[in-house]
C-alpha atoms as a PDB file:
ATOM      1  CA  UNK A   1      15.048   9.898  -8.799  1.00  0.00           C
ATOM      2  CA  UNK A   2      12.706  10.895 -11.553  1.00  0.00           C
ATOM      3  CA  UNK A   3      10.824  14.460 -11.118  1.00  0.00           C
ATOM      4  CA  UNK A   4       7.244  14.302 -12.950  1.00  0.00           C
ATOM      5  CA  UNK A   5       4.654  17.617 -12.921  1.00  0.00           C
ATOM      6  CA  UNK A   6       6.074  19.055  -9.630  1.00  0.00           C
ATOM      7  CA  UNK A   7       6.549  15.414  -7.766  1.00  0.00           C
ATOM      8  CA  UNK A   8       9.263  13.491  -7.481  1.00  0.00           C
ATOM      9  CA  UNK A   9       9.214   9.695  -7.920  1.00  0.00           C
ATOM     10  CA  UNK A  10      12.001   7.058  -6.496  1.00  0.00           C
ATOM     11  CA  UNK A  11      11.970   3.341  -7.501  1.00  0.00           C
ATOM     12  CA  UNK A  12      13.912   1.940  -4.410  1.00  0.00           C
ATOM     13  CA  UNK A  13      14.001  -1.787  -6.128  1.00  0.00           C
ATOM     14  CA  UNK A  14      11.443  -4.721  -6.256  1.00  0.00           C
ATOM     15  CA  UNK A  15       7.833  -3.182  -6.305  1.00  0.00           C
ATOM     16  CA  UNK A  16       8.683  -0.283  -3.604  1.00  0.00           C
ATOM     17  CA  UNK A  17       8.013   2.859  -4.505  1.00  0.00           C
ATOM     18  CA  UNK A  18       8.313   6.700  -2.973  1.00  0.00           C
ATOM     19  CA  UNK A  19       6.055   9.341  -4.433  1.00  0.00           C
ATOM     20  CA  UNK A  20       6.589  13.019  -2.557  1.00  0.00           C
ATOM     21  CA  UNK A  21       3.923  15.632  -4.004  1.00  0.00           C
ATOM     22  CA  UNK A  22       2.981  18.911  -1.696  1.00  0.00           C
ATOM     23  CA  UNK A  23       3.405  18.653   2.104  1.00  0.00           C
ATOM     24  CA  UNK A  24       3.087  14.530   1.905  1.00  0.00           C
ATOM     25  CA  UNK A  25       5.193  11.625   1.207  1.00  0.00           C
ATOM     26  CA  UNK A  26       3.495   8.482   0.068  1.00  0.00           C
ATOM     27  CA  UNK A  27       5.436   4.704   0.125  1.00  0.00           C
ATOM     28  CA  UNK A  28       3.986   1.697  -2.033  1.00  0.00           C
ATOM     29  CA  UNK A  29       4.770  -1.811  -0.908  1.00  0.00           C
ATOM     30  CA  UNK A  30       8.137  -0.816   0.762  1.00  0.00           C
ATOM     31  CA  UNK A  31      10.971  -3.996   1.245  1.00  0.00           C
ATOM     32  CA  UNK A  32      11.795  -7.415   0.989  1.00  0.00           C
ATOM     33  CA  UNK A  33      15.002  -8.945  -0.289  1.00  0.00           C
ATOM     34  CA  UNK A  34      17.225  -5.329   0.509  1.00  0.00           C
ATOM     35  CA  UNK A  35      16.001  -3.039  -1.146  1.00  0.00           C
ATOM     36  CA  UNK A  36      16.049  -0.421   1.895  1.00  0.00           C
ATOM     37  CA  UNK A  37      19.356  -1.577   3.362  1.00  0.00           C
ATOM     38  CA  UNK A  38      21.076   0.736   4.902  1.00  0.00           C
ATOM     39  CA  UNK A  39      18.410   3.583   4.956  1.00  0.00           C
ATOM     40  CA  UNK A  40      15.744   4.375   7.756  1.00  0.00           C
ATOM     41  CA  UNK A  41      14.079   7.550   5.819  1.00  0.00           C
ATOM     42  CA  UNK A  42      11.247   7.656   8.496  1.00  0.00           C
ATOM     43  CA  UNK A  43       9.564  10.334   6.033  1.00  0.00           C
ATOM     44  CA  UNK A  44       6.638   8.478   4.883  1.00  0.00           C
ATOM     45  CA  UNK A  45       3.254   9.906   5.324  1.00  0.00           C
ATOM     46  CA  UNK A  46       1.035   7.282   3.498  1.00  0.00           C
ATOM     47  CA  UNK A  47       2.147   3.567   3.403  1.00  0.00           C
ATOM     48  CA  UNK A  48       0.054   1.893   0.611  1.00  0.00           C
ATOM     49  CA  UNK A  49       0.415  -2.168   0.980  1.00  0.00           C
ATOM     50  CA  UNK A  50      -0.998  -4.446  -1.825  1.00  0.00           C
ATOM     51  CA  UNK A  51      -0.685  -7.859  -0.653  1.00  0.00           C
ATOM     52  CA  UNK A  52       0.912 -10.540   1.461  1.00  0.00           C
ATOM     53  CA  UNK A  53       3.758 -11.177  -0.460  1.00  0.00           C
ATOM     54  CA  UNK A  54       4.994  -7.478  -0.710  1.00  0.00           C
ATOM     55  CA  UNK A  55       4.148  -6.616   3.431  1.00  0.00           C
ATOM     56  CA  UNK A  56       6.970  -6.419   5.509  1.00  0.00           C
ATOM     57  CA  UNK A  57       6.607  -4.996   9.126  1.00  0.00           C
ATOM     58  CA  UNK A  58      10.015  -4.179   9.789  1.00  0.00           C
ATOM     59  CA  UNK A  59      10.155  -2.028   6.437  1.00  0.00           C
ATOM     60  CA  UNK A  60       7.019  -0.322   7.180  1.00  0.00           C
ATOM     61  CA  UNK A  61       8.957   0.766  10.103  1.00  0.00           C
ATOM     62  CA  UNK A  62      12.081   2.151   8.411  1.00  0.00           C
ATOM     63  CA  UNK A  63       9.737   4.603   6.015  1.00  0.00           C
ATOM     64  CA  UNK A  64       6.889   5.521   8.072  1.00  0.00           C
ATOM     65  CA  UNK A  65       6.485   8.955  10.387  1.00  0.00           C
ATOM     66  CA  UNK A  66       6.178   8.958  13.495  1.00  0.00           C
ATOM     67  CA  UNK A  67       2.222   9.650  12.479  1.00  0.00           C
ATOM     68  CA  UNK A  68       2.062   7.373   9.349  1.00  0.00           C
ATOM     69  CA  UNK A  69      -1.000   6.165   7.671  1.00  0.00           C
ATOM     70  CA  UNK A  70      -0.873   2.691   6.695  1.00  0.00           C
ATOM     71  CA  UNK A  71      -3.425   1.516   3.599  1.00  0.00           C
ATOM     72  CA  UNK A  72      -3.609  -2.307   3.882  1.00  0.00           C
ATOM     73  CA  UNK A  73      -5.323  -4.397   1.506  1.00  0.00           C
ATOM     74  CA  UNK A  74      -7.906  -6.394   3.717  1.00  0.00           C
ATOM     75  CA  UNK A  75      -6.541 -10.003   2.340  1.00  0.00           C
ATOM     76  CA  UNK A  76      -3.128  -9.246   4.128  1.00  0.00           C
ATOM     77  CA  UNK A  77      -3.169 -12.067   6.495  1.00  0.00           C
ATOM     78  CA  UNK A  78      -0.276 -12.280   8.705  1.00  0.00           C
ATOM     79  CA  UNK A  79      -1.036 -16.222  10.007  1.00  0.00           C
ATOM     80  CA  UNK A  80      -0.668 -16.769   6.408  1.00  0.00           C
ATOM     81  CA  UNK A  81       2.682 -15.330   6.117  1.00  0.00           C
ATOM     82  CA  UNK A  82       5.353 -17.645   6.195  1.00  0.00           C
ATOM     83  CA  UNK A  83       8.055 -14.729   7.669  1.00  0.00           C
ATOM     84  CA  UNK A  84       8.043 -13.438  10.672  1.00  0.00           C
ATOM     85  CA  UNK A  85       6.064 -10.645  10.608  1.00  0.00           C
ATOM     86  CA  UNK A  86       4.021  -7.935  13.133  1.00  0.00           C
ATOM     87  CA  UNK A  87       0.481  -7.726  12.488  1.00  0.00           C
ATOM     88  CA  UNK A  88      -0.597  -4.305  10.547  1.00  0.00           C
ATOM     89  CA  UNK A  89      -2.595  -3.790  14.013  1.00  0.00           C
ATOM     90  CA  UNK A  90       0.151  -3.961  16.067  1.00  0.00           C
ATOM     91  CA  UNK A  91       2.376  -1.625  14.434  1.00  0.00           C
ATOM     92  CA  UNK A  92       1.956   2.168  16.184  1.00  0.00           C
ATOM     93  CA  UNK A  93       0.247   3.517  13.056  1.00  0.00           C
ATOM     94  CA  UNK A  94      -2.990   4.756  12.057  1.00  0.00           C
ATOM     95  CA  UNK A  95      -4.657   1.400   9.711  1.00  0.00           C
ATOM     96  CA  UNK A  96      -7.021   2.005   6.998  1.00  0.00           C
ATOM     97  CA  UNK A  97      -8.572  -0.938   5.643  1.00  0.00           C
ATOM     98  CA  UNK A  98      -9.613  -1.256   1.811  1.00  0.00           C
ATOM     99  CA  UNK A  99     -10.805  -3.969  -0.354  1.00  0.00           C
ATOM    100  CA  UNK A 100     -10.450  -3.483  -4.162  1.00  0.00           C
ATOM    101  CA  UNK A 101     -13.122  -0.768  -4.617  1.00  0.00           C
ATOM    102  CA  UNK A 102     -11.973   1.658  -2.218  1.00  0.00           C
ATOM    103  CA  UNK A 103     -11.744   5.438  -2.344  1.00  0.00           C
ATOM    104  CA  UNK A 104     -10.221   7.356   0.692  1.00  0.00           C
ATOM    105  CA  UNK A 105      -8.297  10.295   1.303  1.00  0.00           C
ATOM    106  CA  UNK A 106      -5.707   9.941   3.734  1.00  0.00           C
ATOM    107  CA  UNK A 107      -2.703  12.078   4.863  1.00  0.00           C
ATOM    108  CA  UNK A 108      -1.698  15.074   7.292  1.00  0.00           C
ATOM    109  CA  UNK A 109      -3.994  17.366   6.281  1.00  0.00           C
ATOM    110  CA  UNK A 110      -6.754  15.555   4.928  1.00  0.00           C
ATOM    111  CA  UNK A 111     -10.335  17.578   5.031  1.00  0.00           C
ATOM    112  CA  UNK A 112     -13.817  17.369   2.868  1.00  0.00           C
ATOM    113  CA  UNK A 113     -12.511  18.928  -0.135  1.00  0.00           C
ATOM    114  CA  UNK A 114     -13.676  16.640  -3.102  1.00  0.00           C
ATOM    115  CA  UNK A 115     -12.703  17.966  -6.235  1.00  0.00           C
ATOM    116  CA  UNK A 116      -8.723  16.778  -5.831  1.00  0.00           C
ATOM    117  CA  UNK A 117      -6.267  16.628  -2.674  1.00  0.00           C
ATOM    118  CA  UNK A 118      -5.016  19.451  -0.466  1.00  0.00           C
ATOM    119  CA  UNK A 119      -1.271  19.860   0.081  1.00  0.00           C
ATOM    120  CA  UNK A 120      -0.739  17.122   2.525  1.00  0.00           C
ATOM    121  CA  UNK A 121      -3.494  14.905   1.652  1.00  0.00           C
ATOM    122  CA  UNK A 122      -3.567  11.604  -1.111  1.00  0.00           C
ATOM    123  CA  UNK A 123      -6.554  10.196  -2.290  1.00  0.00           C
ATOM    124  CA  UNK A 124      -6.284   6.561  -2.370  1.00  0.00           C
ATOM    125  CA  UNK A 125      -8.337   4.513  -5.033  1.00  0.00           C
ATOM    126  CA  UNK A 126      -7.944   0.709  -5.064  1.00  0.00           C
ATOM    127  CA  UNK A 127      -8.652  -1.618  -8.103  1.00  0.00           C
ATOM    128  CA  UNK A 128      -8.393  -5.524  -8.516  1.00  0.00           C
ATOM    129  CA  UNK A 129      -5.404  -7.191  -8.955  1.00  0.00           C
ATOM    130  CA  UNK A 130      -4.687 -10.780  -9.822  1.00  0.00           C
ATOM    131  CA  UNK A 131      -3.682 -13.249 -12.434  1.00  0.00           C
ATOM    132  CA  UNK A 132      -6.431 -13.400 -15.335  1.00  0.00           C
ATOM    133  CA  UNK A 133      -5.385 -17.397 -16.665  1.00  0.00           C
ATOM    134  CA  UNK A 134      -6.060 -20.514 -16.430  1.00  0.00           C
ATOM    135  CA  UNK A 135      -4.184 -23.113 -14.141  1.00  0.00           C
ATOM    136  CA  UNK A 136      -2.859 -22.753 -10.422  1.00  0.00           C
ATOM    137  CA  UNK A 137      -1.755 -18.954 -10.316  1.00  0.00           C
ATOM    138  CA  UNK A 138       0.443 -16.617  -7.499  1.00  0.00           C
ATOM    139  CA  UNK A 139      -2.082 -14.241  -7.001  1.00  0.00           C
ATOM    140  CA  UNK A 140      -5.650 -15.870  -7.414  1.00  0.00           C
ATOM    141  CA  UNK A 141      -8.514 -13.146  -7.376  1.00  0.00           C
ATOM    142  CA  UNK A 142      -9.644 -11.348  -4.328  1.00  0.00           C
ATOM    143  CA  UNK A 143      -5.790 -11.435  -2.797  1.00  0.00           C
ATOM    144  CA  UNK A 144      -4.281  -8.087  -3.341  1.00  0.00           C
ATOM    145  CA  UNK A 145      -5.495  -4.643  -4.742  1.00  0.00           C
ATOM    146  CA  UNK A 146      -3.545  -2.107  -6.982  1.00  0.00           C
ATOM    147  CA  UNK A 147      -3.512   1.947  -6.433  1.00  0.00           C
ATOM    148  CA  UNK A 148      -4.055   4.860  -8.049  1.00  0.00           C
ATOM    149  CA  UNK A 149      -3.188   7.593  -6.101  1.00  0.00           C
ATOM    150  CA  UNK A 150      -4.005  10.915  -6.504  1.00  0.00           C
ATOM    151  CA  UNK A 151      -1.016  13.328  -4.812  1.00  0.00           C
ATOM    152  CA  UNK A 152      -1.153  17.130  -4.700  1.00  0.00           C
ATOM    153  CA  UNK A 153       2.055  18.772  -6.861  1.00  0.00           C
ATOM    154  CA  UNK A 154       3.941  21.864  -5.965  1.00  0.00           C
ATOM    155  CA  UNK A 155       2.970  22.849  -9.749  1.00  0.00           C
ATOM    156  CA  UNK A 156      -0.536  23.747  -8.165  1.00  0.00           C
ATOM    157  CA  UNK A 157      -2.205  20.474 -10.212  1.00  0.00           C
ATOM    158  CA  UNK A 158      -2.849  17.318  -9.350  1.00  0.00           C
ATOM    159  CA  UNK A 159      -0.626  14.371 -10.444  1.00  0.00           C
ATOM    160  CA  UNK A 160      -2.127  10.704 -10.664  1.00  0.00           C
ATOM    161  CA  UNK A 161      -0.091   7.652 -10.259  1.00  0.00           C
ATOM    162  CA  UNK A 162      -1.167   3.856 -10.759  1.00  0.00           C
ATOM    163  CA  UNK A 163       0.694   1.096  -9.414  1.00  0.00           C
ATOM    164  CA  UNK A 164      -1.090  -1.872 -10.509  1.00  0.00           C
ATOM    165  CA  UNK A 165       0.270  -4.195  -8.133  1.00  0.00           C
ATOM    166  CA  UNK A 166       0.931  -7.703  -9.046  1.00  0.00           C
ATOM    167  CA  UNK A 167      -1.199  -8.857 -11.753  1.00  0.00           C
ATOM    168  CA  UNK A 168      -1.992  -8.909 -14.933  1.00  0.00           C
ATOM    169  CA  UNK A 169      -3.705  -6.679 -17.421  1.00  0.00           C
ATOM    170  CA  UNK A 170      -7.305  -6.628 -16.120  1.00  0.00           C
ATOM    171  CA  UNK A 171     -10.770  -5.338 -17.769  1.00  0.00           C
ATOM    172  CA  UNK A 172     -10.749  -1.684 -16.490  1.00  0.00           C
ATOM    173  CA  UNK A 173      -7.090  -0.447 -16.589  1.00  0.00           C
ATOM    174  CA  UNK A 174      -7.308   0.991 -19.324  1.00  0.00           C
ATOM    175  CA  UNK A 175      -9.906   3.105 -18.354  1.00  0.00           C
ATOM    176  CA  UNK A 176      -8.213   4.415 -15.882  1.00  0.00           C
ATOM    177  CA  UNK A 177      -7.138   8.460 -15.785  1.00  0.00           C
ATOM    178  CA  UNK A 178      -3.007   8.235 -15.449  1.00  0.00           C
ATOM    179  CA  UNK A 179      -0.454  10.574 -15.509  1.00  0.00           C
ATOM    180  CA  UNK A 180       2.661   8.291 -14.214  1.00  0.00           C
ATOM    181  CA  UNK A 181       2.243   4.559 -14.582  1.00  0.00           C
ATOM    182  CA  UNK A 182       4.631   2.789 -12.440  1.00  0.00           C
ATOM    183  CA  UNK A 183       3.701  -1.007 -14.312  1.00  0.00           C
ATOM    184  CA  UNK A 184       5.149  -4.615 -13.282  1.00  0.00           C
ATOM    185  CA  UNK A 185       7.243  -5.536 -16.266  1.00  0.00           C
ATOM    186  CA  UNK A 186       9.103  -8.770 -15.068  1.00  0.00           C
ATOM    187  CA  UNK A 187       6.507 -10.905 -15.846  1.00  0.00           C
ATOM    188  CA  UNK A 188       5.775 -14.679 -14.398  1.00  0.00           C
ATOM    189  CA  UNK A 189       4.010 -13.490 -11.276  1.00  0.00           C
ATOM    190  CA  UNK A 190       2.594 -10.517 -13.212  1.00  0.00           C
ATOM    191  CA  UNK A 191       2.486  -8.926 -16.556  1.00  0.00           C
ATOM    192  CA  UNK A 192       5.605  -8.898 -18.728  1.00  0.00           C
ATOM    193  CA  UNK A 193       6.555  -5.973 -20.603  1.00  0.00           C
ATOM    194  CA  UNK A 194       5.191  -6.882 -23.921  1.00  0.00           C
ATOM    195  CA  UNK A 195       1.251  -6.547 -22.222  1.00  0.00           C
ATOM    196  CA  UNK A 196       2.476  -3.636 -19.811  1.00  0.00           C
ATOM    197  CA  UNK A 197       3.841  -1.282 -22.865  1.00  0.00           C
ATOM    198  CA  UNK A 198      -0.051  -2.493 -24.573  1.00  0.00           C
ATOM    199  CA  UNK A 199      -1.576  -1.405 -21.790  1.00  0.00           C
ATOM    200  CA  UNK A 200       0.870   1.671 -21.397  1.00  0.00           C
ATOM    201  CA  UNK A 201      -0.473   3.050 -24.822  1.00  0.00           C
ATOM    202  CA  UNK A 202      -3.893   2.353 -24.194  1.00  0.00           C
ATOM    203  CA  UNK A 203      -3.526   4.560 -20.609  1.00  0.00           C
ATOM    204  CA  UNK A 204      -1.440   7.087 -22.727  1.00  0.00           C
ATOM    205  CA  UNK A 205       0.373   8.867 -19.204  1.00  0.00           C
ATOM    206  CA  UNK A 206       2.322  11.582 -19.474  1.00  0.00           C
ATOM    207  CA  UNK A 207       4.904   9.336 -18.275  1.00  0.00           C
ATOM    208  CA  UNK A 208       5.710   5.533 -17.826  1.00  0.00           C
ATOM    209  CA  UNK A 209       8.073   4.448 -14.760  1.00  0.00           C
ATOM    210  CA  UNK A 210       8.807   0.519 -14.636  1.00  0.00           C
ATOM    211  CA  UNK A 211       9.430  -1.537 -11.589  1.00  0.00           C
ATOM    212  CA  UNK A 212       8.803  -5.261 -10.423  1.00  0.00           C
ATOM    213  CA  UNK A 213      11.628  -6.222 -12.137  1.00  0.00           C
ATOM    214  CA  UNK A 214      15.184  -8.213 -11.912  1.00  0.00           C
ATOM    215  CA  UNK A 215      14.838  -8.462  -8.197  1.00  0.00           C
ATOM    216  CA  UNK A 216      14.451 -12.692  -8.610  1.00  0.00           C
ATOM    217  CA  UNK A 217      15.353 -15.034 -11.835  1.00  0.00           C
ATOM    218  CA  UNK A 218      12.058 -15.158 -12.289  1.00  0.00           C
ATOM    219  CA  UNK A 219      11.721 -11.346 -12.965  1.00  0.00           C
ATOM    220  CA  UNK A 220      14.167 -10.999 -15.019  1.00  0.00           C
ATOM    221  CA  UNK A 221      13.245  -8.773 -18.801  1.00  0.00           C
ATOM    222  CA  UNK A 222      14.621  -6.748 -20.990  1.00  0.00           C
ATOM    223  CA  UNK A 223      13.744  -3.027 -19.462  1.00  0.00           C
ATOM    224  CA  UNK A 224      15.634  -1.177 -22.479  1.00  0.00           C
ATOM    225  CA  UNK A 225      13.318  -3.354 -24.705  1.00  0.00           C
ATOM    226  CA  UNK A 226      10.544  -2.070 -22.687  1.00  0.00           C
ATOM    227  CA  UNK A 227      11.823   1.335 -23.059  1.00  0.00           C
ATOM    228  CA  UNK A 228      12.312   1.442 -26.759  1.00  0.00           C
ATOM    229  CA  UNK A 229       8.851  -0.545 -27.244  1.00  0.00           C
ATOM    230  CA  UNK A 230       6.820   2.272 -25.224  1.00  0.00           C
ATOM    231  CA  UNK A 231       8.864   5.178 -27.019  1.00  0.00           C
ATOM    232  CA  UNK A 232       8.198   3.774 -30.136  1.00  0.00           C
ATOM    233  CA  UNK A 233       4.300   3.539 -29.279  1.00  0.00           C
ATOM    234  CA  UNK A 234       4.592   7.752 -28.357  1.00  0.00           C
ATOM    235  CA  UNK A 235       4.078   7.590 -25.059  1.00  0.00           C
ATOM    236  CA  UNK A 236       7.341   9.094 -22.805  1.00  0.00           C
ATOM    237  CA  UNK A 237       8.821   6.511 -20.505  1.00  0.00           C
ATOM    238  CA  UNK A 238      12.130   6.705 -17.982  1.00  0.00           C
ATOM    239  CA  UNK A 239      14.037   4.080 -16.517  1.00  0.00           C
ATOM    240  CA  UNK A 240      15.045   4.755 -12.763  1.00  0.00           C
ATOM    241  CA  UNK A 241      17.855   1.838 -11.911  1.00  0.00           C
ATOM    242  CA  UNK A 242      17.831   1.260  -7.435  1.00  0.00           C
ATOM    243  CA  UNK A 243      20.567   1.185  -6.431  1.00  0.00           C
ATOM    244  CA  UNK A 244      22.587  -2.594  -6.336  1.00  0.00           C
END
């Protein structure tokens, strides 16, 4: 567990994340391939889903409250799915719907405040994600979404996290306003660690958070290479190791 400006931060394996800030817990693409064996938290407030391959129904189930919000990207197709797998409609959750220019505020305690979230609440910003090359490609445009969430701290602030999802370095990133970037670094599917350090000094976050990596052969990198590349470019950066 990794404890960033008065939030804490879990990397449970493969691209599932838990972010806790004041009075709401938030999960990102939670599952597949083990990575919540053995737990049923049944904590989460916000469930933020990116695309097909990363939903799993039964795993939304083990993290979300009994009066979850689930955040689906609108592409997630379940007929499309080859797993077996509930429909996000079907589930006994609250749905939001977003494409990949969505902003929203969702959680227990969410209200017309605009300039940054209650305790409770997350705002919930989507951007594009997808593979920017040439050739047949996992995650062709308009298939998925990224997030950068905005959470509420117990440091009276507001912390900002981006999970990019799975792609690669797009136009616009870098733009972005980050304080924890929680980057893809197994590259194949998504960018490797060479473009997500790149992209980590051009975002310059108070602090960088891998994940999306070793889960499958064709994730595997060098994350202490990662580590030493970002540190070396000034910009802090933890490891958090799930759990094998």
């Amino acid at each position: 567990m990794v404890h960033h400006d008065g939030t804490t931060v879990r990397w449970l394996g493969y691209a599932t994340l838990r972010l806790a800030g004041d009075g709401v817990v938030v999960y990102c693409d939670p599952g597949r391939y083990g990575v919540l064996d053995g737990i049923e938290p049944n904590d989460g407030d916000v469930i933020c889903l990116t695309h097909a391959h990363h939903y799993d129904s039964d795993a939304v189930r083990q993290v979300a409250a009994d009066d979850a919000t689930l955040v689906v990207f609108e592409g997630i197709d379940t007929n499309r799915i080859d797993r077996d797998v509930d429909r996000p409609a079907d589930l006994p959750y609250e749905v939001r719907w977003v494409d990949s220019e969505t902003d929203i505020a969702v959680g227990p305690a969410t209200g017309d405040r605009q300039d940054g979230p209650r305790p409770g609440e997350v705002f919930v910003r989507t951007v594009p994600a997808y593979n920017d090359r040439d050739g047949d490609v996992p995650h062709p445009k308009g298939r998925g979404c990224g997030y950068h969430l905005t959470l509420p701290s117990v440091w009276d602030r507001d912390v900002t996290v981006f999970w990019p999802g799975d792609t690669d370095v797009l136009d616009g990133h870098a733009a972005l306003d980050v304080s924890l970037f929680c980057p893809p670094i197994g590259g194949g599917p998504t960018m490797d660690r060479h473009e997500a350090a790149a992209l980590a000094e051009a975002l310059d976050p108070n602090l960088v958070l891998p994940i999306h990596y070793d889960t499958l052969d064709v994730l595997e990198t060098d994350a202490d290479a990662f580590v030493a590349d970002v540190a070396g470019r000034g910009v802090p950066v933890v490891l958090d190791e799930p759990a094998r």
